[in-house]
C-alpha atoms as a PDB file:
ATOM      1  CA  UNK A   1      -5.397  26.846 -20.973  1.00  0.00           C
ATOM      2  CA  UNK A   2      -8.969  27.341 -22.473  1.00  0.00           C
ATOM      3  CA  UNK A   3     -10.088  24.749 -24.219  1.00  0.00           C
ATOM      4  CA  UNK A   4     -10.887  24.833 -28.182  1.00  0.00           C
ATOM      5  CA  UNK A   5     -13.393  22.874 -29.564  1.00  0.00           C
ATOM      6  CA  UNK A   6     -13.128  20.938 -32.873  1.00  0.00           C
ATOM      7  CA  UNK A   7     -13.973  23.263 -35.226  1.00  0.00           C
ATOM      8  CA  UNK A   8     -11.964  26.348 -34.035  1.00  0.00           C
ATOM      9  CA  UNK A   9      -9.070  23.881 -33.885  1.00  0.00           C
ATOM     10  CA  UNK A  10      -8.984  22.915 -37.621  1.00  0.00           C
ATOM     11  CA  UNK A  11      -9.615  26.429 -38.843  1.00  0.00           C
ATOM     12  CA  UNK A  12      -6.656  28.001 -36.662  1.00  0.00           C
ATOM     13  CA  UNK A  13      -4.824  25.114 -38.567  1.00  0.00           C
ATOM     14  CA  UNK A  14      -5.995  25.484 -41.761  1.00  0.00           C
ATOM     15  CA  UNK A  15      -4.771  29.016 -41.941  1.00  0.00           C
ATOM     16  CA  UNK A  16      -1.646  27.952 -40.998  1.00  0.00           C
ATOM     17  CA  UNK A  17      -1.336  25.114 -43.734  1.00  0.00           C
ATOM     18  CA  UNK A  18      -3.629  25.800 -46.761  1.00  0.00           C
ATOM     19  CA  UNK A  19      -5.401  22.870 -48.457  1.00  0.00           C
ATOM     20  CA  UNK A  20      -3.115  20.145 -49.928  1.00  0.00           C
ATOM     21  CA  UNK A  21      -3.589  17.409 -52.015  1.00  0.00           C
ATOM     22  CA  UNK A  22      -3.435  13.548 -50.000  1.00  0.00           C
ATOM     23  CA  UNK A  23      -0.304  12.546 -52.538  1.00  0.00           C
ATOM     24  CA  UNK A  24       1.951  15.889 -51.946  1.00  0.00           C
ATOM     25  CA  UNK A  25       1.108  15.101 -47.810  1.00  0.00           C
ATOM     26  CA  UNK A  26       1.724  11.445 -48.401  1.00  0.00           C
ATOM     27  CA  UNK A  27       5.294  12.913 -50.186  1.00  0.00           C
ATOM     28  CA  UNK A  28       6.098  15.068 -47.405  1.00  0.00           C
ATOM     29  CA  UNK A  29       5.904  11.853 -44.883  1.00  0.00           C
ATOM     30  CA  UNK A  30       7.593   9.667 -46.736  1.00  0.00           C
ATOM     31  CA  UNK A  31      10.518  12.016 -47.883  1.00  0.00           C
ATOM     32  CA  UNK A  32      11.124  13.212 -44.463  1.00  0.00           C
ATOM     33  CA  UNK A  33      12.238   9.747 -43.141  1.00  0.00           C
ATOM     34  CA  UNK A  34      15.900   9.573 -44.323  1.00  0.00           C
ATOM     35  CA  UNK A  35      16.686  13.012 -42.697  1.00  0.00           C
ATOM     36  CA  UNK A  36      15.707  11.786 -39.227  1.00  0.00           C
ATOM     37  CA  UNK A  37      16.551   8.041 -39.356  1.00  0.00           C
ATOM     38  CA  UNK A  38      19.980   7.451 -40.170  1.00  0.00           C
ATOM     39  CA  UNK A  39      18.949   3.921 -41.021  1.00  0.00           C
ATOM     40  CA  UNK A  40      16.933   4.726 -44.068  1.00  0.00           C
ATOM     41  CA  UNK A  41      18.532   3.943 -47.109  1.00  0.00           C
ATOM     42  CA  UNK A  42      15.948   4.812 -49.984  1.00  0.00           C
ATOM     43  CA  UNK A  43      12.263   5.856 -50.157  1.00  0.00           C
ATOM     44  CA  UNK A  44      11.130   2.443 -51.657  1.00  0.00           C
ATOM     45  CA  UNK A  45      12.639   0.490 -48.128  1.00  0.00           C
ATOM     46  CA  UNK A  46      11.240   3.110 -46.171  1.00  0.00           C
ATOM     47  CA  UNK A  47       7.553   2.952 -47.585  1.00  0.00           C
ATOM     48  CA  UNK A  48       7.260  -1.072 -47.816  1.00  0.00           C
ATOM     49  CA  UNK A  49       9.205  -1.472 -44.441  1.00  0.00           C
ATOM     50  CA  UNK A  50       8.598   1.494 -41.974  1.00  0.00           C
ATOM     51  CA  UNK A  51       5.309   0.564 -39.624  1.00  0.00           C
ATOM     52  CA  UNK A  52       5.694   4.539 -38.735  1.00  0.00           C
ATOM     53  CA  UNK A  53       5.006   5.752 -42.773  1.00  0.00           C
ATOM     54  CA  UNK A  54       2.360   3.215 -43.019  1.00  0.00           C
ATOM     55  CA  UNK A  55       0.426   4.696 -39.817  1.00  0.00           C
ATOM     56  CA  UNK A  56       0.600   7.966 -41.411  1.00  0.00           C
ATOM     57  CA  UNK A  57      -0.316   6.703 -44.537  1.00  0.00           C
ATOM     58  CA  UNK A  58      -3.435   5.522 -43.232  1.00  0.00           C
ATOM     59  CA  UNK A  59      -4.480   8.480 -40.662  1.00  0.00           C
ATOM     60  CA  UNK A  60      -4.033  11.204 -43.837  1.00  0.00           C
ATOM     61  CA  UNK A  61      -6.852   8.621 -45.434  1.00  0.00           C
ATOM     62  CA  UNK A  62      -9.008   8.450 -42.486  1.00  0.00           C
ATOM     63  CA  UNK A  63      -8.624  12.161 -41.583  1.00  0.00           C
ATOM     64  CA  UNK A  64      -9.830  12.801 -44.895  1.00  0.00           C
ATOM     65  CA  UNK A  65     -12.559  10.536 -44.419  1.00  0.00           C
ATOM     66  CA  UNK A  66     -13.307  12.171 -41.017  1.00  0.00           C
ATOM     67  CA  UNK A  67     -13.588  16.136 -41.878  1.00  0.00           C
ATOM     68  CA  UNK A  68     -15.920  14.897 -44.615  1.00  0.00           C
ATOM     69  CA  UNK A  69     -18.678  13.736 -41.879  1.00  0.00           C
ATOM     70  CA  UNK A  70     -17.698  10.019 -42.824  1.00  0.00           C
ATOM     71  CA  UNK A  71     -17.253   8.925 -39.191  1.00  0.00           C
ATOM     72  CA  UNK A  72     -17.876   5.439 -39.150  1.00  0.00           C
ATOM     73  CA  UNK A  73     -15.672   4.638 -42.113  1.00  0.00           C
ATOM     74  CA  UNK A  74     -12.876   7.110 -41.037  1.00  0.00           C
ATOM     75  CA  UNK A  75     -13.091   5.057 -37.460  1.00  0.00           C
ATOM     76  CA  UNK A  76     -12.985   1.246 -39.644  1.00  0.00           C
ATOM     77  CA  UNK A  77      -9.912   3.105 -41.337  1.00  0.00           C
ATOM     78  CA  UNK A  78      -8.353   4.329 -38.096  1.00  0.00           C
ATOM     79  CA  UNK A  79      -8.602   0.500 -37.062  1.00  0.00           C
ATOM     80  CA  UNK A  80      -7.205  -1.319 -39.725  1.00  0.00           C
ATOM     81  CA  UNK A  81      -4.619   1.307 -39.495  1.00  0.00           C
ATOM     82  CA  UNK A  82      -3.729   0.243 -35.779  1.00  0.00           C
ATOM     83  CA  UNK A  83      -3.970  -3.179 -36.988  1.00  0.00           C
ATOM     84  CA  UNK A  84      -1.631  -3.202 -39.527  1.00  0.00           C
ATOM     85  CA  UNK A  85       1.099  -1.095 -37.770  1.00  0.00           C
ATOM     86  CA  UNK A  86       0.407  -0.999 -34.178  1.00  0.00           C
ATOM     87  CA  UNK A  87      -0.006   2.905 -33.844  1.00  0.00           C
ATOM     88  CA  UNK A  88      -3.170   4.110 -32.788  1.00  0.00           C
ATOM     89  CA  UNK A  89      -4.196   7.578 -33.963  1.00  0.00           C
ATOM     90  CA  UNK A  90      -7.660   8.791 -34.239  1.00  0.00           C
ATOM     91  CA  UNK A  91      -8.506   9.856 -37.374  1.00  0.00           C
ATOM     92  CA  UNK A  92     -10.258  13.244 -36.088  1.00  0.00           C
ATOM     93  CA  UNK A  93      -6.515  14.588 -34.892  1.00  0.00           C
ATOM     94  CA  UNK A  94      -4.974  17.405 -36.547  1.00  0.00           C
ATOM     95  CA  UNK A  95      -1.263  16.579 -37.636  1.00  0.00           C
ATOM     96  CA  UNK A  96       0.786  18.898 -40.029  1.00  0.00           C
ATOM     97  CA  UNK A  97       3.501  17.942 -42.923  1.00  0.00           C
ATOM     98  CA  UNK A  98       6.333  16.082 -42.505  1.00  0.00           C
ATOM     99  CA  UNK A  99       5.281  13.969 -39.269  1.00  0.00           C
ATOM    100  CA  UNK A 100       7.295  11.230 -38.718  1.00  0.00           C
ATOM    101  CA  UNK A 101       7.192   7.892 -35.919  1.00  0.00           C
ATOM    102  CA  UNK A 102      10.633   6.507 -35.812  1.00  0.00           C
ATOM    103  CA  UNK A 103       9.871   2.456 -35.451  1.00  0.00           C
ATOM    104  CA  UNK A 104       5.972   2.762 -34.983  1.00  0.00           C
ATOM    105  CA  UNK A 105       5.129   0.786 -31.670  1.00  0.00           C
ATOM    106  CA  UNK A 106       2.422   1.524 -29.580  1.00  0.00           C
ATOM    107  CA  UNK A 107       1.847   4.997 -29.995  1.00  0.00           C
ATOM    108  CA  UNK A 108      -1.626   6.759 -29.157  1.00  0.00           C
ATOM    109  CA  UNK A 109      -2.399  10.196 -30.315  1.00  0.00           C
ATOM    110  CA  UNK A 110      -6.039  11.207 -29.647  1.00  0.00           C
ATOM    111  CA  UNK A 111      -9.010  12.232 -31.117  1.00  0.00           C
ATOM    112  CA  UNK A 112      -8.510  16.786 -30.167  1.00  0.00           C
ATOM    113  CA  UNK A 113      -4.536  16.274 -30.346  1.00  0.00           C
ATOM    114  CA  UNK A 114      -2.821  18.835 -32.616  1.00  0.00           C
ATOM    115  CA  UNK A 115       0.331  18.522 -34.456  1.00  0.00           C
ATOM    116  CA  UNK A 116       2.300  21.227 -36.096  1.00  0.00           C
ATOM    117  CA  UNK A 117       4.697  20.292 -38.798  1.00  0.00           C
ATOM    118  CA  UNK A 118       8.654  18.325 -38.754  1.00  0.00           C
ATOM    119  CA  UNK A 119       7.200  16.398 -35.727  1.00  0.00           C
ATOM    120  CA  UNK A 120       8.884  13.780 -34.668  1.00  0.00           C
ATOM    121  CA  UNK A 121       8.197  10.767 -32.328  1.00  0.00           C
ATOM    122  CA  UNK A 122       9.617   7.434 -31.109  1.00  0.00           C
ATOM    123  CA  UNK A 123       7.462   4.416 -29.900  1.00  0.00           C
ATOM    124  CA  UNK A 124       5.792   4.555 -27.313  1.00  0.00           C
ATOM    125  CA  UNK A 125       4.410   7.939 -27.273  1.00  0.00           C
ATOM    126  CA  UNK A 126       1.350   8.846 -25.834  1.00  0.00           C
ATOM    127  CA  UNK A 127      -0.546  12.208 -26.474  1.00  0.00           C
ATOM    128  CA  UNK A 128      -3.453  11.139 -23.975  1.00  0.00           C
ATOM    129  CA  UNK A 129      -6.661  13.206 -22.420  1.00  0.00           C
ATOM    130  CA  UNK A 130      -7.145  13.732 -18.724  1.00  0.00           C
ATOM    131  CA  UNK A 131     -10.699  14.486 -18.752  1.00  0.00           C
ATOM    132  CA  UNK A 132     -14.496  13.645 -20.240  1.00  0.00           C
ATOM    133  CA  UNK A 133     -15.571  16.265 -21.024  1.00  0.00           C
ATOM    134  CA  UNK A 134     -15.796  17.742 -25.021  1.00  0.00           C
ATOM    135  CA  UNK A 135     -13.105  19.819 -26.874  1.00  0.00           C
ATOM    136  CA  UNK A 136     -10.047  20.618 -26.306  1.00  0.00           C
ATOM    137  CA  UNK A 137      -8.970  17.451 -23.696  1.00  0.00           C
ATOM    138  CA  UNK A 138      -5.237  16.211 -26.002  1.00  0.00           C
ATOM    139  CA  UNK A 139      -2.236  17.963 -26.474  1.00  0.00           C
ATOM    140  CA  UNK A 140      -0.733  20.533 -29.024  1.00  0.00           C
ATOM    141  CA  UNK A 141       2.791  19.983 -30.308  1.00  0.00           C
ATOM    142  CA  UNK A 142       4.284  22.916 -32.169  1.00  0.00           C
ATOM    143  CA  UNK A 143       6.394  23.013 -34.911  1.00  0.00           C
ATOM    144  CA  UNK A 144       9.473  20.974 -34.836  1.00  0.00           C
ATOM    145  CA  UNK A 145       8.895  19.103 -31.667  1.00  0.00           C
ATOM    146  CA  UNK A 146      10.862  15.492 -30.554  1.00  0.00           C
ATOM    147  CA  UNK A 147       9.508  13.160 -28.340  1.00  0.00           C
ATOM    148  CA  UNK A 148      11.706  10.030 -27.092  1.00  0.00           C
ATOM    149  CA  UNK A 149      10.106   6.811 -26.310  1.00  0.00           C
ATOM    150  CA  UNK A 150       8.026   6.381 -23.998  1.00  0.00           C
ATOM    151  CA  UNK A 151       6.983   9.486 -22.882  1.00  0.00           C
ATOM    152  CA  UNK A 152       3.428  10.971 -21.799  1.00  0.00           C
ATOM    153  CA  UNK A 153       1.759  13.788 -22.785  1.00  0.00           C
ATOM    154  CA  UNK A 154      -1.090  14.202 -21.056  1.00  0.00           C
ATOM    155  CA  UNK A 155      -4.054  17.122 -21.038  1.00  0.00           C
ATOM    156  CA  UNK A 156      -4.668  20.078 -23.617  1.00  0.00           C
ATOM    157  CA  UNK A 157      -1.257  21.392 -22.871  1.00  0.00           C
ATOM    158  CA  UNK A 158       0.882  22.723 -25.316  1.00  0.00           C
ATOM    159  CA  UNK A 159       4.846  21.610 -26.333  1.00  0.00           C
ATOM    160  CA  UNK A 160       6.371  25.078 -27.601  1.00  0.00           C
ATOM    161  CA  UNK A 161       7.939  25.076 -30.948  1.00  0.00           C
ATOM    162  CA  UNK A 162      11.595  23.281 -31.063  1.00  0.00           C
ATOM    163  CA  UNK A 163      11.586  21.695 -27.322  1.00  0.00           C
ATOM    164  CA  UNK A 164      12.216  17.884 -26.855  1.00  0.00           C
ATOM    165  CA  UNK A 165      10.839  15.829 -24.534  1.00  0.00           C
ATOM    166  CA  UNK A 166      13.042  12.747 -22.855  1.00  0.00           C
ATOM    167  CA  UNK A 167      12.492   9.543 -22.773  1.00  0.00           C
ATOM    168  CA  UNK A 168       9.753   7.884 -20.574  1.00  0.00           C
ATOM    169  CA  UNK A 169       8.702  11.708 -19.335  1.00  0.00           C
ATOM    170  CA  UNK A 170       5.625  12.349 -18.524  1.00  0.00           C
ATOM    171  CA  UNK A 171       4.431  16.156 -19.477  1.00  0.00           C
ATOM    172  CA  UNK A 172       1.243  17.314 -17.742  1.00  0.00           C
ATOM    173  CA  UNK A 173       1.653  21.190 -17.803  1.00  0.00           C
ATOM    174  CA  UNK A 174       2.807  23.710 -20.558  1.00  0.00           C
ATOM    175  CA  UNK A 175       6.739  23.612 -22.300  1.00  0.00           C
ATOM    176  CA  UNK A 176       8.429  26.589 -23.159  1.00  0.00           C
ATOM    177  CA  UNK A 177       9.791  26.342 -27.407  1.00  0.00           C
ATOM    178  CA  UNK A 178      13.325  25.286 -27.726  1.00  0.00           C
ATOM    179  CA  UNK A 179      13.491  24.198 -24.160  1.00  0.00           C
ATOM    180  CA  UNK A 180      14.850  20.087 -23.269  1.00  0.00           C
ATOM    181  CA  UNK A 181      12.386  18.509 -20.653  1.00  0.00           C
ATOM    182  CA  UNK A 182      12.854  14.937 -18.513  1.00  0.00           C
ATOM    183  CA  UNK A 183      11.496  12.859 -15.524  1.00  0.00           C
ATOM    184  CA  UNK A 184       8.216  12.517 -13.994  1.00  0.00           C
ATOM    185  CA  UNK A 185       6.217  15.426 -13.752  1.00  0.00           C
ATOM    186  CA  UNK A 186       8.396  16.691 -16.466  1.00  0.00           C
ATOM    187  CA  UNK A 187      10.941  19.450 -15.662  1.00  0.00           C
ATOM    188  CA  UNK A 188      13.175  21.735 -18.008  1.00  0.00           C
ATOM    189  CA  UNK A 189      16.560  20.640 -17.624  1.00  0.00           C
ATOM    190  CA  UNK A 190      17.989  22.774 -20.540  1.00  0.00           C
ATOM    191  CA  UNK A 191      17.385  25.465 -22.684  1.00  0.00           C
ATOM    192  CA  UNK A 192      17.612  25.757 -26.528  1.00  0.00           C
ATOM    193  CA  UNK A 193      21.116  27.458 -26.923  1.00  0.00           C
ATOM    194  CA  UNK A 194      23.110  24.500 -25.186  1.00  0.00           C
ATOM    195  CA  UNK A 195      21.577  22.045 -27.578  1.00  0.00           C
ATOM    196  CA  UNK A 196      23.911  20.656 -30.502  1.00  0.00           C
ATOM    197  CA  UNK A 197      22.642  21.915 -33.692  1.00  0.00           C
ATOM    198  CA  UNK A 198      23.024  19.657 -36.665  1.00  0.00           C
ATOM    199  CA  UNK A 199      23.018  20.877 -40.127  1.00  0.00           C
ATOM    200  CA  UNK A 200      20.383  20.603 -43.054  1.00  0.00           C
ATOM    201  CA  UNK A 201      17.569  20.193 -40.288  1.00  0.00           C
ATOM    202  CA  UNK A 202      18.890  16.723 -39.319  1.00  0.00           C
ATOM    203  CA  UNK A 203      17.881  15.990 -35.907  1.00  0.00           C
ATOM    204  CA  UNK A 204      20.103  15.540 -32.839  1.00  0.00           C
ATOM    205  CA  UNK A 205      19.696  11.696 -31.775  1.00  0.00           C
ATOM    206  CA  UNK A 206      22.772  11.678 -28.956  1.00  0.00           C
ATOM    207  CA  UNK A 207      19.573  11.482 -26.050  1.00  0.00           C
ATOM    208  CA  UNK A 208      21.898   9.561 -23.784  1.00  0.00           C
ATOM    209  CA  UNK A 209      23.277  13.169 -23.247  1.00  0.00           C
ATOM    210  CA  UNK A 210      20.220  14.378 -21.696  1.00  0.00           C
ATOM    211  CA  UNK A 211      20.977  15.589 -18.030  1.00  0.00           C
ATOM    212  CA  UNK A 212      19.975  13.508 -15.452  1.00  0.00           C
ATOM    213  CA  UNK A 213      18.375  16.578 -12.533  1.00  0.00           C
ATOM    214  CA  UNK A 214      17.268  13.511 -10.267  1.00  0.00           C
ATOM    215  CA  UNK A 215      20.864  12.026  -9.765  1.00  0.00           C
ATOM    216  CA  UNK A 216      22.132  15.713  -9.417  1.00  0.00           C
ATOM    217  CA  UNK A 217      20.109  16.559  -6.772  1.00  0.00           C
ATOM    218  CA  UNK A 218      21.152  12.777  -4.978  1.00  0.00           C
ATOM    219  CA  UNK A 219      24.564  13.751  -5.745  1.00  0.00           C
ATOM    220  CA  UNK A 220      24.467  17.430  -4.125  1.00  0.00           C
ATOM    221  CA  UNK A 221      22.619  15.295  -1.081  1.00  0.00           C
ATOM    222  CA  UNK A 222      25.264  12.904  -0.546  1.00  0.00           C
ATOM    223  CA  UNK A 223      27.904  15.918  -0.579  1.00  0.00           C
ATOM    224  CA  UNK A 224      25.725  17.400   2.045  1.00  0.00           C
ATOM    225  CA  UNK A 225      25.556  14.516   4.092  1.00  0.00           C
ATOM    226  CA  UNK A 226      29.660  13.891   4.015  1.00  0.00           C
ATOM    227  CA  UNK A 227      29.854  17.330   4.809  1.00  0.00           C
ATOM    228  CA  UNK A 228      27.718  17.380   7.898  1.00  0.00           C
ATOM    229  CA  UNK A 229      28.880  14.259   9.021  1.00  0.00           C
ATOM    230  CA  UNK A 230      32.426  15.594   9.355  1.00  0.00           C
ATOM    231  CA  UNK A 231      31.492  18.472  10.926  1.00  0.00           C
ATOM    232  CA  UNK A 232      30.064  16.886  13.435  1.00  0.00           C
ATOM    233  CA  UNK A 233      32.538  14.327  14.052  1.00  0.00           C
ATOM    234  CA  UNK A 234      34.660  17.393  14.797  1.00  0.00           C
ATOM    235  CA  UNK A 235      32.399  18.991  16.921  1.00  0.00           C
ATOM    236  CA  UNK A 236      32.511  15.866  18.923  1.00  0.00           C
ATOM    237  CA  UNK A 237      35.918  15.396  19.322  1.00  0.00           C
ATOM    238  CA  UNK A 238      35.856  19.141  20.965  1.00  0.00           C
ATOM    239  CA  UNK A 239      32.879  18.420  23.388  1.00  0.00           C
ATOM    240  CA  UNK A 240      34.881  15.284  24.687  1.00  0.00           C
ATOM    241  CA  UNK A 241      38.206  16.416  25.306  1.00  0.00           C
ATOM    242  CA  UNK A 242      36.602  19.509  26.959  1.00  0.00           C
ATOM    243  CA  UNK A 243      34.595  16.851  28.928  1.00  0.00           C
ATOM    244  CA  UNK A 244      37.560  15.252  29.556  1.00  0.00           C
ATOM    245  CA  UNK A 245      39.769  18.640  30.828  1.00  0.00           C
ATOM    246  CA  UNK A 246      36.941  19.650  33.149  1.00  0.00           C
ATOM    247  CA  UNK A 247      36.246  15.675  34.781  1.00  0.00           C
ATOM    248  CA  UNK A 248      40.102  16.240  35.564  1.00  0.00           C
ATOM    249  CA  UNK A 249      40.121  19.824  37.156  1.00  0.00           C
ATOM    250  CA  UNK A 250      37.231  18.390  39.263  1.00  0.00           C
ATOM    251  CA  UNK A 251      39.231  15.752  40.314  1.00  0.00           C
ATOM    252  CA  UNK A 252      42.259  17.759  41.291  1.00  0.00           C
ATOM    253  CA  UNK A 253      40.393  20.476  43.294  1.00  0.00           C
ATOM    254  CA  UNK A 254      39.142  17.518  45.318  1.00  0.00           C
ATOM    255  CA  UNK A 255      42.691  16.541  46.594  1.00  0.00           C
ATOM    256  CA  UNK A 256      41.433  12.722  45.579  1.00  0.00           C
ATOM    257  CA  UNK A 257      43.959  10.654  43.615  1.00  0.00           C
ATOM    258  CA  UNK A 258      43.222   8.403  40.995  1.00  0.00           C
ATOM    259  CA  UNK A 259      44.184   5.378  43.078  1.00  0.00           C
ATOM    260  CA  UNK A 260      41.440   6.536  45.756  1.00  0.00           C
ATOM    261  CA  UNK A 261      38.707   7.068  43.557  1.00  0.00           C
ATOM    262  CA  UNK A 262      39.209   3.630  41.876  1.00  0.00           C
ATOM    263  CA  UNK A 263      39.024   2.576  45.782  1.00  0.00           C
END
């Protein structure tokens, strides 16, 4: 994928989102909590207790900070940010409305990264770089997209619109929108239609139904295996009674006895 430096990156997105005010973004954030988190009870619990809003909180005031040329105080911001709530995200990312990170633990998102808007992720997410080289080097997650815990995203890739990625998955090429992807490199494992849809944009959370293609494929092995085995066991049992039938005719056109060849 060609790379995109800074600039062309926050234009394509401000054209998608037009200027908004910190406290309507800040809104957004916090609003959005209680339809992905069935936990959340009211806004005022979920702003004083949620390590997730308060990372958010602080990026939208760093980022600010940041487009403005203020780099050294967006950075100090970025910091204290990670130091109060233990998710790292550099304040010169791009990351739409509604962005959410469900219990706020160790998650990285860096510097070139690009996030559309309903985003979701759990801890432990990384959106990493694989290279040193300027621009474009972090990944683009379009509108809509889950991440569980633990996963990897890793290069200027892009997560299509919709798709989810499983738990502990690490992503290093493009996803297709509205497509389910697992393991290590990550495959698709299920397109958007089989998915359960929830209503009023609530988010399906049942990700111990993700399909396991690894213990498939063992599974179809083992099959094979069982299969091959008793085929040859039969295959066996033919060579040695036809072994058997042809040690005997020998023995008859001989005129020897049993008794004489034991002799």
């Amino acid at each position: 994928m060609a790379e995109m430096s800074d600039a062309a990156t926050a234009d394509l997105v401000s054209e998608k989102n037009p200027p908004q005010s910190l406290w309507s973004l800040l809104s957004e954030d916090l609003h959005c909590v209680r339809a992905r988190d069935p936990a959340a009870r009211n806004n005022i619990e979920t702003l004083l207790t949620y390590p997730g809003v308060h990372a958010i909180i602080w990026f939208r005031m760093a980022n600010r900070l940041w487009l403005r040329n203020l780099r050294f105080p967006a950075r100090f911001l970025s910091w204290f940010g990670r130091f109060v709530s233990n998710v790292d995200i550099h304040p010169g990312a791009t990351i739409g409305h509604r962005f959410f990170i469900d219990h706020g633990a160790s998650v990285v998102i860096g510097e070139t990264a690009v996030i559309g808007d309903d985003v979701t992720l759990y801890h432990g997410v990384t959106l990493g770089g694989t290279s040193w080289k300027p621009g474009k080097r972090h990944p683009t997650l379009e509108d809509g997209v889950l991440v569980g815990c633990g996963a990897k995203i890793l290069g200027p890739i892009t997560v299509g619109a919709g798709a989810r990625v499983g738990a502990n998955s690490v992503v290093i090429s493009d996803v297709p929108p509205g497509v389910t992807v697992v393991g290590i490199p990550g495959r698709i494992v299920r397109d958007a239609h089989e998915r359960r849809r929830l209503a009023r944009g609530r988010i399906d959370l049942e990700h111990h139904l993700m399909p396991d293609p690894v213990g498939e494929a063992i599974s179809s092995l083992l099959d094979r295996i069982e299969f091959l085995e008793a085929r040859l066991a039969h295959f066996q049992g033919e060579f040695n009674g036809h072994v058997r039938l042809t040690s005997a005719v020998s023995i008859r056109e001989t005129g020897l006895s049993i008794e004489d060849l034991k002799s």
